[in-house]
ModelCIF file with pLDDT and N, C-alpha, C, O atoms, coordinates in Angstrom:
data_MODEL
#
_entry.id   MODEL 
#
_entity.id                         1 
_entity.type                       polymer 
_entity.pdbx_number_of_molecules   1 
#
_entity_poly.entity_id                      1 
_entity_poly.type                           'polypeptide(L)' 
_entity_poly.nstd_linkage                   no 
_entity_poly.nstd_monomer                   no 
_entity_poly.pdbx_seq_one_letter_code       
;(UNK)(UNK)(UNK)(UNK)(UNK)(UNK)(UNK)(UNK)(UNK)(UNK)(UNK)(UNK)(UNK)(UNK)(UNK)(UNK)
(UNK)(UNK)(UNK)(UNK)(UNK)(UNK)(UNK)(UNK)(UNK)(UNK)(UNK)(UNK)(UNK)(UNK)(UNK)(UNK)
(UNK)(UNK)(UNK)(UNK)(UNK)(UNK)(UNK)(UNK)(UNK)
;
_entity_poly.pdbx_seq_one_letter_code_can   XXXXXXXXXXXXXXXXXXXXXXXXXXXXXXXXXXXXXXXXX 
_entity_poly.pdbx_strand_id                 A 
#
loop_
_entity_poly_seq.entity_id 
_entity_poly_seq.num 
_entity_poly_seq.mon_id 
_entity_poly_seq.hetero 
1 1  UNK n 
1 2  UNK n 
1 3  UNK n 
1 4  UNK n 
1 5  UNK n 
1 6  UNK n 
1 7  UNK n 
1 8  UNK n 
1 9  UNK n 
1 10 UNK n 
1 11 UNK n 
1 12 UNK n 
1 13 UNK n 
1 14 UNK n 
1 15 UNK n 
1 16 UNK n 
1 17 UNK n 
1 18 UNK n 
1 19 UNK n 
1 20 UNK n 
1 21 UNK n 
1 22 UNK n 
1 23 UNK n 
1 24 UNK n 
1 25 UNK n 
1 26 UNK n 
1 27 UNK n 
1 28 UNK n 
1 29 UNK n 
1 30 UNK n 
1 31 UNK n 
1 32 UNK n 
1 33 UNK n 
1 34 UNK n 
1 35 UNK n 
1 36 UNK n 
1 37 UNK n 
1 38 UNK n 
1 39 UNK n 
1 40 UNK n 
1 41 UNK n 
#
_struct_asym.id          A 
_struct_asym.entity_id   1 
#
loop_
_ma_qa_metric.id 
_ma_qa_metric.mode 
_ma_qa_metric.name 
_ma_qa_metric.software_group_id 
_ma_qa_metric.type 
1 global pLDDT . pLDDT 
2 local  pLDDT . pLDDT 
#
_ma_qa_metric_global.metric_id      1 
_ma_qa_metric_global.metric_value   87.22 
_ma_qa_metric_global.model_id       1 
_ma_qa_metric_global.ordinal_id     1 
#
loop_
_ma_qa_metric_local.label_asym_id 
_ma_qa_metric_local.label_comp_id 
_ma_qa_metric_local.label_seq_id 
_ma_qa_metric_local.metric_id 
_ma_qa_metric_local.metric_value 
_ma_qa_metric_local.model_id 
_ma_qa_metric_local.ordinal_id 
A UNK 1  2 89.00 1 1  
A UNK 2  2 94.00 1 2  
A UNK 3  2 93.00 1 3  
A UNK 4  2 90.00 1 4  
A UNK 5  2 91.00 1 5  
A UNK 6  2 94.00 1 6  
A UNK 7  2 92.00 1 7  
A UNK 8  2 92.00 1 8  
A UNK 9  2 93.00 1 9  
A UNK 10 2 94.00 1 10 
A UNK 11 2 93.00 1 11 
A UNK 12 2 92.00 1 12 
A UNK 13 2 94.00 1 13 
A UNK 14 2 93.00 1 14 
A UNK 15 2 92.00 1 15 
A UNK 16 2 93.00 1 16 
A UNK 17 2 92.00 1 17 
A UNK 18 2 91.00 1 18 
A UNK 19 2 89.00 1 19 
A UNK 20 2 89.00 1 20 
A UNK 21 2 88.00 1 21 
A UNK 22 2 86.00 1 22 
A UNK 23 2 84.00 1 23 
A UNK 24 2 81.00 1 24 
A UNK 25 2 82.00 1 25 
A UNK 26 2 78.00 1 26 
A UNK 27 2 77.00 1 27 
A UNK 28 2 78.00 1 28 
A UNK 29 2 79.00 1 29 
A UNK 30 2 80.00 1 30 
A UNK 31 2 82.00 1 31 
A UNK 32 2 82.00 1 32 
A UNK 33 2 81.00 1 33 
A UNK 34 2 81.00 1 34 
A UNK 35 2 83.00 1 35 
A UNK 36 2 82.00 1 36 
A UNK 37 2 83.00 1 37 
A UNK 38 2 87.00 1 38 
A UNK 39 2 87.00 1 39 
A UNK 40 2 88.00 1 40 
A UNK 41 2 87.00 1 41 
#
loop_
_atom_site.group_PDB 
_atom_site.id 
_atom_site.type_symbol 
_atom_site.label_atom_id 
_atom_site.label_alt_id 
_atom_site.label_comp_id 
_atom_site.label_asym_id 
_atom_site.label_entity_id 
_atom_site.label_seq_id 
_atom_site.pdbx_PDB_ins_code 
_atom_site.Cartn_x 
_atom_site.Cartn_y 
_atom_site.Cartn_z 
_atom_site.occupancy 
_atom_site.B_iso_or_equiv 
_atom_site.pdbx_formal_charge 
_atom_site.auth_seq_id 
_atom_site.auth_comp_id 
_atom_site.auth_asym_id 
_atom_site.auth_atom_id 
_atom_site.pdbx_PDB_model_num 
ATOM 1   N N  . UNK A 1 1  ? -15.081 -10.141 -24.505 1.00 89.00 ? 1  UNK A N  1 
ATOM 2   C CA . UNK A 1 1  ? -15.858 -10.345 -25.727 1.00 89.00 ? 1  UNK A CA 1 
ATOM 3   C C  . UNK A 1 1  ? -16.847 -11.507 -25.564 1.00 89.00 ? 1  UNK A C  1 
ATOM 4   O O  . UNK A 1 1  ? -18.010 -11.470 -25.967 1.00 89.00 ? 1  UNK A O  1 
ATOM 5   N N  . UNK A 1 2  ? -16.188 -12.692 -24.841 1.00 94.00 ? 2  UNK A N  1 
ATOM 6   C CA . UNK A 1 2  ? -17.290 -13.643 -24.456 1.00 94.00 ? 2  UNK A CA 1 
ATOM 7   C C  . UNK A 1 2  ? -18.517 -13.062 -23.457 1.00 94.00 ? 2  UNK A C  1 
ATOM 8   O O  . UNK A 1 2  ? -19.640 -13.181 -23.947 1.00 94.00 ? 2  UNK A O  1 
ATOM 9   N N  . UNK A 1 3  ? -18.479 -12.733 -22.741 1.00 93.00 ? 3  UNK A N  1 
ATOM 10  C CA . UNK A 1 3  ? -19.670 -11.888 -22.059 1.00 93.00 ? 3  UNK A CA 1 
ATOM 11  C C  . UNK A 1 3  ? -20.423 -11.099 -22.415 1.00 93.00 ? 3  UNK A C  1 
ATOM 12  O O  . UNK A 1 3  ? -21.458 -11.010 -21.755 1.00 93.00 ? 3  UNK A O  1 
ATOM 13  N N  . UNK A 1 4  ? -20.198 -9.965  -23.891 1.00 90.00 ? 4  UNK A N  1 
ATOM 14  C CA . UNK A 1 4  ? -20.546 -9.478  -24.825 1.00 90.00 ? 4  UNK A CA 1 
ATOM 15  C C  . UNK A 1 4  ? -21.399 -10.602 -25.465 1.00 90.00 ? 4  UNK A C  1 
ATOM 16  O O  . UNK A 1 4  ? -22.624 -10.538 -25.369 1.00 90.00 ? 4  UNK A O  1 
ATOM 17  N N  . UNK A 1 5  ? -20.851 -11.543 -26.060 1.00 91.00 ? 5  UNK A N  1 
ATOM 18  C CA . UNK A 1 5  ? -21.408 -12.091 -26.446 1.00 91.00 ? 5  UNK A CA 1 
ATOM 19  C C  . UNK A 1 5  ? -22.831 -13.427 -26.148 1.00 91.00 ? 5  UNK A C  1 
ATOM 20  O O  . UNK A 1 5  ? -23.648 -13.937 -26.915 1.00 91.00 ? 5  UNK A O  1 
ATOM 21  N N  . UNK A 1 6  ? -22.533 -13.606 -24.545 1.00 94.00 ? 6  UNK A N  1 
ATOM 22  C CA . UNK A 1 6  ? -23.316 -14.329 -23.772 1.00 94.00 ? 6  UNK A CA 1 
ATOM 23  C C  . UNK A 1 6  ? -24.462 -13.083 -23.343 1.00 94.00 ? 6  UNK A C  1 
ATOM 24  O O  . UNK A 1 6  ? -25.676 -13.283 -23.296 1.00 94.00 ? 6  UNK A O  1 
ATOM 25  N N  . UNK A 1 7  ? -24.086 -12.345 -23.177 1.00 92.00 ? 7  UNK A N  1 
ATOM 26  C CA . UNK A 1 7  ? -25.239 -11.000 -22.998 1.00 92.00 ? 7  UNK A CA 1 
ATOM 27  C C  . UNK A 1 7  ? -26.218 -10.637 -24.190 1.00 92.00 ? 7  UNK A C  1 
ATOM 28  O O  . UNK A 1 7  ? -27.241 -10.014 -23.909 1.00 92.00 ? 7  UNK A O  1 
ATOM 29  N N  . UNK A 1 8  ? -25.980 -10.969 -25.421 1.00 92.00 ? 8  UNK A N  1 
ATOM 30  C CA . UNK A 1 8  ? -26.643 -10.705 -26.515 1.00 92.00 ? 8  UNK A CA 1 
ATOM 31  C C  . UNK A 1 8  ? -27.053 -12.133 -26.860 1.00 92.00 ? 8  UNK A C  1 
ATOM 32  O O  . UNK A 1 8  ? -27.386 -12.432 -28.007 1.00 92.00 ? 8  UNK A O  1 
ATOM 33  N N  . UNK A 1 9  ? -27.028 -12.929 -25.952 1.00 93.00 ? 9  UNK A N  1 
ATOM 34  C CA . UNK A 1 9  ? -27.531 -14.285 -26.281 1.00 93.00 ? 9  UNK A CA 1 
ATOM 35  C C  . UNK A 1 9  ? -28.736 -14.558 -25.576 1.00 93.00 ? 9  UNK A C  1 
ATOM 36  O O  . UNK A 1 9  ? -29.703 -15.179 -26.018 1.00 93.00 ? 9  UNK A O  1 
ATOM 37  N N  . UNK A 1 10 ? -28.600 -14.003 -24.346 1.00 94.00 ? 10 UNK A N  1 
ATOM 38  C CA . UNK A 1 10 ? -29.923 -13.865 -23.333 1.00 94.00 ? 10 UNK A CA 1 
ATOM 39  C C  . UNK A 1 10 ? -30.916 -13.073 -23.763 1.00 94.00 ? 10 UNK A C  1 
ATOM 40  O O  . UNK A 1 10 ? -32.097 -13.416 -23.711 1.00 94.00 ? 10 UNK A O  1 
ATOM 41  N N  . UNK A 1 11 ? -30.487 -11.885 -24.246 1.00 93.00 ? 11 UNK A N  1 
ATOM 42  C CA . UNK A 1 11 ? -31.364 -11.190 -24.842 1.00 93.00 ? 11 UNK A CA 1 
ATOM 43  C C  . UNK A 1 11 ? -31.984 -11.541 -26.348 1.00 93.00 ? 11 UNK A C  1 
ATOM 44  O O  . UNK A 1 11 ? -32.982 -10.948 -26.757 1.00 93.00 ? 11 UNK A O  1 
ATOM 45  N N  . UNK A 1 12 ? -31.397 -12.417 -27.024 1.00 92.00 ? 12 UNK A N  1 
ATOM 46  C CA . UNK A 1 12 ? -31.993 -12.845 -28.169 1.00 92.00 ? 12 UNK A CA 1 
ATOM 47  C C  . UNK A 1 12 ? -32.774 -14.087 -27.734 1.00 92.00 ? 12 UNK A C  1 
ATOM 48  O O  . UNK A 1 12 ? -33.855 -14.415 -28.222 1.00 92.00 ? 12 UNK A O  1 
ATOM 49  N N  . UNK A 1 13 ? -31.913 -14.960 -26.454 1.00 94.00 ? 13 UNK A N  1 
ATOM 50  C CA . UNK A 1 13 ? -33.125 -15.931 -25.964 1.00 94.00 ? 13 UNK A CA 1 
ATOM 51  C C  . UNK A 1 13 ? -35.038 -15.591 -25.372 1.00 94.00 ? 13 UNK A C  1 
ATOM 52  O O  . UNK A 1 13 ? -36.125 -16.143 -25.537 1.00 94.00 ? 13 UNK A O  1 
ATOM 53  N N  . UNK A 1 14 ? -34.499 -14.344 -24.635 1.00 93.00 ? 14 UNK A N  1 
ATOM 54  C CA . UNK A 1 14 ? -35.400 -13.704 -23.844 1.00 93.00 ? 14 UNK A CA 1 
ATOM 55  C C  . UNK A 1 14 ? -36.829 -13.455 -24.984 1.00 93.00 ? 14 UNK A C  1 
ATOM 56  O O  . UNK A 1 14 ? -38.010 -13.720 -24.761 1.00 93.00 ? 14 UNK A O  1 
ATOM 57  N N  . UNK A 1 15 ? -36.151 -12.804 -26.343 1.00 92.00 ? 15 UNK A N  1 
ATOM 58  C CA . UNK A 1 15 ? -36.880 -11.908 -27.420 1.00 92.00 ? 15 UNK A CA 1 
ATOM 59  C C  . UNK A 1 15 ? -37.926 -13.512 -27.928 1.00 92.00 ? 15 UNK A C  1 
ATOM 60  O O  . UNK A 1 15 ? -39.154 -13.572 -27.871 1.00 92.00 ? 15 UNK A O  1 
ATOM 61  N N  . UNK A 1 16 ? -36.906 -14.742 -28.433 1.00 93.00 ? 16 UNK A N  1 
ATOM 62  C CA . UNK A 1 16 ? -37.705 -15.286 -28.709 1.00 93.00 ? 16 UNK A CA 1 
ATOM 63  C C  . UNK A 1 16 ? -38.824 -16.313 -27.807 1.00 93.00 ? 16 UNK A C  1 
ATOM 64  O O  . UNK A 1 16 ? -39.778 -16.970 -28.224 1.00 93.00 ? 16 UNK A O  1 
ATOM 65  N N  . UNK A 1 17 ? -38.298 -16.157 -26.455 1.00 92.00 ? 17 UNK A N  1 
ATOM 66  C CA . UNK A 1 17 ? -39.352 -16.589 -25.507 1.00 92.00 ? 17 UNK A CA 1 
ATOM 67  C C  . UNK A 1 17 ? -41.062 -15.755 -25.792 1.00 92.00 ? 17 UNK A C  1 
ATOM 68  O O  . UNK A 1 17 ? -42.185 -16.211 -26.006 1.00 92.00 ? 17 UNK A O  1 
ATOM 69  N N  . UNK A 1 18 ? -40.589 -14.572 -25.675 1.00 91.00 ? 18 UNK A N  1 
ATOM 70  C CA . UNK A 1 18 ? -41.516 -13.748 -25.832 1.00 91.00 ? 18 UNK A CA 1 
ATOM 71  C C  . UNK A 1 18 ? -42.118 -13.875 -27.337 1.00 91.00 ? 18 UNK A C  1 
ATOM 72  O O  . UNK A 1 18 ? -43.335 -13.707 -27.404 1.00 91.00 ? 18 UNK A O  1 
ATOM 73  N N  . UNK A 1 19 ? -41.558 -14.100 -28.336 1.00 89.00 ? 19 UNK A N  1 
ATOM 74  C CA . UNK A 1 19 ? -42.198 -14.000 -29.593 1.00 89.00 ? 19 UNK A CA 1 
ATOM 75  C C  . UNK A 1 19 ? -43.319 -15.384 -29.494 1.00 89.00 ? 19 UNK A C  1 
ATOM 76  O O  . UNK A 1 19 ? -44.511 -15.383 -29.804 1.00 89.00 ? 19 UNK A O  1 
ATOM 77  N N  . UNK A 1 20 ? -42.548 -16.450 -28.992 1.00 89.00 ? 20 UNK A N  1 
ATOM 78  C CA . UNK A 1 20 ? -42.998 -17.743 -28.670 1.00 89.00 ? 20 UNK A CA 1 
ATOM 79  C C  . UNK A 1 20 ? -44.471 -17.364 -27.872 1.00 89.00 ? 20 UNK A C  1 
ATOM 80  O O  . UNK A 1 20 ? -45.588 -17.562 -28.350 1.00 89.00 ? 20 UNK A O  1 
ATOM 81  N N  . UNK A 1 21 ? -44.215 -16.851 -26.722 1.00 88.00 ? 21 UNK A N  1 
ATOM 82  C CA . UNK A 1 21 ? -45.551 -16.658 -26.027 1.00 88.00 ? 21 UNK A CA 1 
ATOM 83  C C  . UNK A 1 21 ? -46.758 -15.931 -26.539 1.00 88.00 ? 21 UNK A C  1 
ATOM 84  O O  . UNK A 1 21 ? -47.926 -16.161 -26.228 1.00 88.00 ? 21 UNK A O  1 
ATOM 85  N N  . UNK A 1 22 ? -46.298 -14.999 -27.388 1.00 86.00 ? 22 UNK A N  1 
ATOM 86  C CA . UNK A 1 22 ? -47.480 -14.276 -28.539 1.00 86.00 ? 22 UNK A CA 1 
ATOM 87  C C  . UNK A 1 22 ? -48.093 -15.279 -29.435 1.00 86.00 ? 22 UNK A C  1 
ATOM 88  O O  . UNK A 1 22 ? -49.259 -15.088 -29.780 1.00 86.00 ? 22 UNK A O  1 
ATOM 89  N N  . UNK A 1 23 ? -47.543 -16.190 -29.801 1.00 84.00 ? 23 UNK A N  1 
ATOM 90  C CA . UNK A 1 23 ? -47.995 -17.307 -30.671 1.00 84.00 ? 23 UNK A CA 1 
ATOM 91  C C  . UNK A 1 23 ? -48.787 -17.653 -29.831 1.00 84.00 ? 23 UNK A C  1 
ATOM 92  O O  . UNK A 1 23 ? -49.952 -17.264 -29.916 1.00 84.00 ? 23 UNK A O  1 
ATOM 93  N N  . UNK A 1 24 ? -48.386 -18.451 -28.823 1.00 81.00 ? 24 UNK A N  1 
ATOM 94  C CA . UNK A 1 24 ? -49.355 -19.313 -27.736 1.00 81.00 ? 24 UNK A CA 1 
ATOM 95  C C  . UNK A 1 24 ? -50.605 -18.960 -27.185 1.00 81.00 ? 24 UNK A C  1 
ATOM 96  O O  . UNK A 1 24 ? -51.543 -19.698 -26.885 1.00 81.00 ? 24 UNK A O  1 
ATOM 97  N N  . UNK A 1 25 ? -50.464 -17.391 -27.065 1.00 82.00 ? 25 UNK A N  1 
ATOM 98  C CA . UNK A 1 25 ? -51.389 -16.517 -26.007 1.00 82.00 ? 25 UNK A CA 1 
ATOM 99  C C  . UNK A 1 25 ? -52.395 -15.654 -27.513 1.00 82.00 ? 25 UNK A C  1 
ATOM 100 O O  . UNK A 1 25 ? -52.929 -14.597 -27.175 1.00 82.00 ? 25 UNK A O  1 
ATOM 101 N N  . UNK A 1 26 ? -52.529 -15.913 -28.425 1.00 78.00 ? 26 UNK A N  1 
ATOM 102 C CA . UNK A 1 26 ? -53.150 -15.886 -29.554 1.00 78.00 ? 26 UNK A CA 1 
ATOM 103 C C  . UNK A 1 26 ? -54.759 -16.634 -29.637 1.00 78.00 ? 26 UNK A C  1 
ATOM 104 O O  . UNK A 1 26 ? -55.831 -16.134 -29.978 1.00 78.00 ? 26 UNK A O  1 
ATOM 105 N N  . UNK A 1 27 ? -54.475 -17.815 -29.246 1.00 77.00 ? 27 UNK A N  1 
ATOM 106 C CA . UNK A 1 27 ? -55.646 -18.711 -28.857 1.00 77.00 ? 27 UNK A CA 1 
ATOM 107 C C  . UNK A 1 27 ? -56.449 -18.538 -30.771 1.00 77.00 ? 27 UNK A C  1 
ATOM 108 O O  . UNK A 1 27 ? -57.563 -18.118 -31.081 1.00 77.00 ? 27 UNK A O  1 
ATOM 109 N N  . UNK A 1 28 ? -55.585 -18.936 -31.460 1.00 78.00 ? 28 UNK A N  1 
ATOM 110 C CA . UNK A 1 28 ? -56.138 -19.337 -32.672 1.00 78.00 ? 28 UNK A CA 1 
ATOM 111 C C  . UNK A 1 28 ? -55.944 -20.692 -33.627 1.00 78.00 ? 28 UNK A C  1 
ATOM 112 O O  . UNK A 1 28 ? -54.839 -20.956 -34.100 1.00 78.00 ? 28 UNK A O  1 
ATOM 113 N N  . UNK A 1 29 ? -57.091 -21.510 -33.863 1.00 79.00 ? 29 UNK A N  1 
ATOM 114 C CA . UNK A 1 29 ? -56.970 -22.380 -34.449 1.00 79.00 ? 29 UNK A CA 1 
ATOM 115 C C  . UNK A 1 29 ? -55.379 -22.869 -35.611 1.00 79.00 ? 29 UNK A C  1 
ATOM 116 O O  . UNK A 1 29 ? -54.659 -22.078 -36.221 1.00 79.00 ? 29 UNK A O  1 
ATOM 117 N N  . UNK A 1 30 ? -55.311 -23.829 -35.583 1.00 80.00 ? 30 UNK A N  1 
ATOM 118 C CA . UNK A 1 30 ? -54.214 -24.419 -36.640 1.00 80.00 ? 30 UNK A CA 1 
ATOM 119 C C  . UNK A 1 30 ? -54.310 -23.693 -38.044 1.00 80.00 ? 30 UNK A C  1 
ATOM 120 O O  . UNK A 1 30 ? -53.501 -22.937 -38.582 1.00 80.00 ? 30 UNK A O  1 
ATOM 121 N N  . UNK A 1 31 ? -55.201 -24.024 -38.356 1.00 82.00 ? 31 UNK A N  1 
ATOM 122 C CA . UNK A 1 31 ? -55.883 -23.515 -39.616 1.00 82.00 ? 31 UNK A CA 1 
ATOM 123 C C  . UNK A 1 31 ? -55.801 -21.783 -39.655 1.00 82.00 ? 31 UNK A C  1 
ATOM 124 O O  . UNK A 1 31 ? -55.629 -21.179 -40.714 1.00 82.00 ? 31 UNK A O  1 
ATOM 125 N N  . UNK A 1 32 ? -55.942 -21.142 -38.418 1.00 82.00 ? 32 UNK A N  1 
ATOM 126 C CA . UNK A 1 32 ? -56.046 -19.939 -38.781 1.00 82.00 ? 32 UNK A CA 1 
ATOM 127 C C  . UNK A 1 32 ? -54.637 -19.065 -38.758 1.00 82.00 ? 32 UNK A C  1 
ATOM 128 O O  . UNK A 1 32 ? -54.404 -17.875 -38.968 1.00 82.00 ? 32 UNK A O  1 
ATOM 129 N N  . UNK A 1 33 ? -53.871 -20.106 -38.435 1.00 81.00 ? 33 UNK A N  1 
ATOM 130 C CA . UNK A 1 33 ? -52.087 -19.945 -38.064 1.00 81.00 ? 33 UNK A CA 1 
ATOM 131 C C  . UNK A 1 33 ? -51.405 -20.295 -39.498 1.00 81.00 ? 33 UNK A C  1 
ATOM 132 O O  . UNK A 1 33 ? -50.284 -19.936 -39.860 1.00 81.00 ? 33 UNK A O  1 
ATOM 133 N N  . UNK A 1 34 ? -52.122 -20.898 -40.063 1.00 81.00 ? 34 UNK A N  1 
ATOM 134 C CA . UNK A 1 34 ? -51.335 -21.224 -41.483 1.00 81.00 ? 34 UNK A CA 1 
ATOM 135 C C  . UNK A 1 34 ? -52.291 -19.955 -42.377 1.00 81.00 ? 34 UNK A C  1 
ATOM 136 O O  . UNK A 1 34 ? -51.784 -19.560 -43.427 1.00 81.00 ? 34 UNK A O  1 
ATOM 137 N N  . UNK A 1 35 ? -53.129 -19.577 -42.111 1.00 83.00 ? 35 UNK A N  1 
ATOM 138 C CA . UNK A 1 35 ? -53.683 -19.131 -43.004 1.00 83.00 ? 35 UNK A CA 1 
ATOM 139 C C  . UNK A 1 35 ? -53.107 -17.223 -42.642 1.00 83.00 ? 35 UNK A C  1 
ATOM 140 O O  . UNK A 1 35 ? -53.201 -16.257 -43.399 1.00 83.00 ? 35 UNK A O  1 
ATOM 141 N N  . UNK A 1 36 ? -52.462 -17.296 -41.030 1.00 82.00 ? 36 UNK A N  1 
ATOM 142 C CA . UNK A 1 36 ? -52.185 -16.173 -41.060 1.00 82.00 ? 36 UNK A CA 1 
ATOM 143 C C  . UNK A 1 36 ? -50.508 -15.758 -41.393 1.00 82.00 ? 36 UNK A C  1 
ATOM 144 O O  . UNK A 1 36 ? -50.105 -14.648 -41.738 1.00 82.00 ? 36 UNK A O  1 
ATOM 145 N N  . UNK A 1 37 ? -49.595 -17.138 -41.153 1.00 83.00 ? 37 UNK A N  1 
ATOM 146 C CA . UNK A 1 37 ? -48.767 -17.076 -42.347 1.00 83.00 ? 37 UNK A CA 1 
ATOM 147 C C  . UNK A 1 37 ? -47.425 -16.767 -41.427 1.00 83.00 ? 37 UNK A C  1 
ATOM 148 O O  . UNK A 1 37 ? -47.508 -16.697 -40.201 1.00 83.00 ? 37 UNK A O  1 
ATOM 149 N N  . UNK A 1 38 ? -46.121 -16.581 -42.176 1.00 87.00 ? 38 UNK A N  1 
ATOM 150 C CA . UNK A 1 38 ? -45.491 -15.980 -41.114 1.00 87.00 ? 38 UNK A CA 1 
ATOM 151 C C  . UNK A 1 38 ? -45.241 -14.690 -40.711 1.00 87.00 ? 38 UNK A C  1 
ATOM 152 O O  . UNK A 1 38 ? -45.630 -13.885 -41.559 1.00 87.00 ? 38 UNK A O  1 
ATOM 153 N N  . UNK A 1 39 ? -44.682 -14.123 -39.628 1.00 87.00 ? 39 UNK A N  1 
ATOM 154 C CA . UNK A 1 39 ? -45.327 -12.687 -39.263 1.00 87.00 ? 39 UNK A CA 1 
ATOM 155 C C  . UNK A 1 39 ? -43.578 -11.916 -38.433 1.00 87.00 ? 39 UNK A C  1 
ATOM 156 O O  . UNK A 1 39 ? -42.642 -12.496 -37.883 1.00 87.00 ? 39 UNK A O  1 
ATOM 157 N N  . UNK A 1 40 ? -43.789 -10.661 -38.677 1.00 88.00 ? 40 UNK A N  1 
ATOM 158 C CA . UNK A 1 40 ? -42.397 -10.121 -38.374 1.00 88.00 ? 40 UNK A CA 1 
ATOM 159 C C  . UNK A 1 40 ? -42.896 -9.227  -36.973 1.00 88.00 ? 40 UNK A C  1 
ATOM 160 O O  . UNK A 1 40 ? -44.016 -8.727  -37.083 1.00 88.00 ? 40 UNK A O  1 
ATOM 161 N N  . UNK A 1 41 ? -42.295 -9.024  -35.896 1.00 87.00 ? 41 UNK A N  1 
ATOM 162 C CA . UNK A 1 41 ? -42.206 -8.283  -34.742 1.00 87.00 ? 41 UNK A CA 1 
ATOM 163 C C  . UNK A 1 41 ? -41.097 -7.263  -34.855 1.00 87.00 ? 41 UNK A C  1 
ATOM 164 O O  . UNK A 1 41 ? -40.861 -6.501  -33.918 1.00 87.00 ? 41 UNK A O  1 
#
């Protein structure tokens, strides 16, 4: 069950690496990040 559970941890780490890098790789002002708000994948 622990390995189950360390396996769905990588993969939820992995997901938000990637959500993280969409932010980054966006290349949009501060201003246009608040103004675009928060956002669901």
């Amino acid at each position: 069950s622990h390995l189950a559970y360390i396996s769905d941890l990588n993969t939820g780490l992995s997901l938000a690496r990637e959500g993280m890098e969409r932010i980054r790789n966006l290349r949009i002002t501060e201003s246009q990040l608040q103004a675009r708000g928060d956002s669901y994948e």
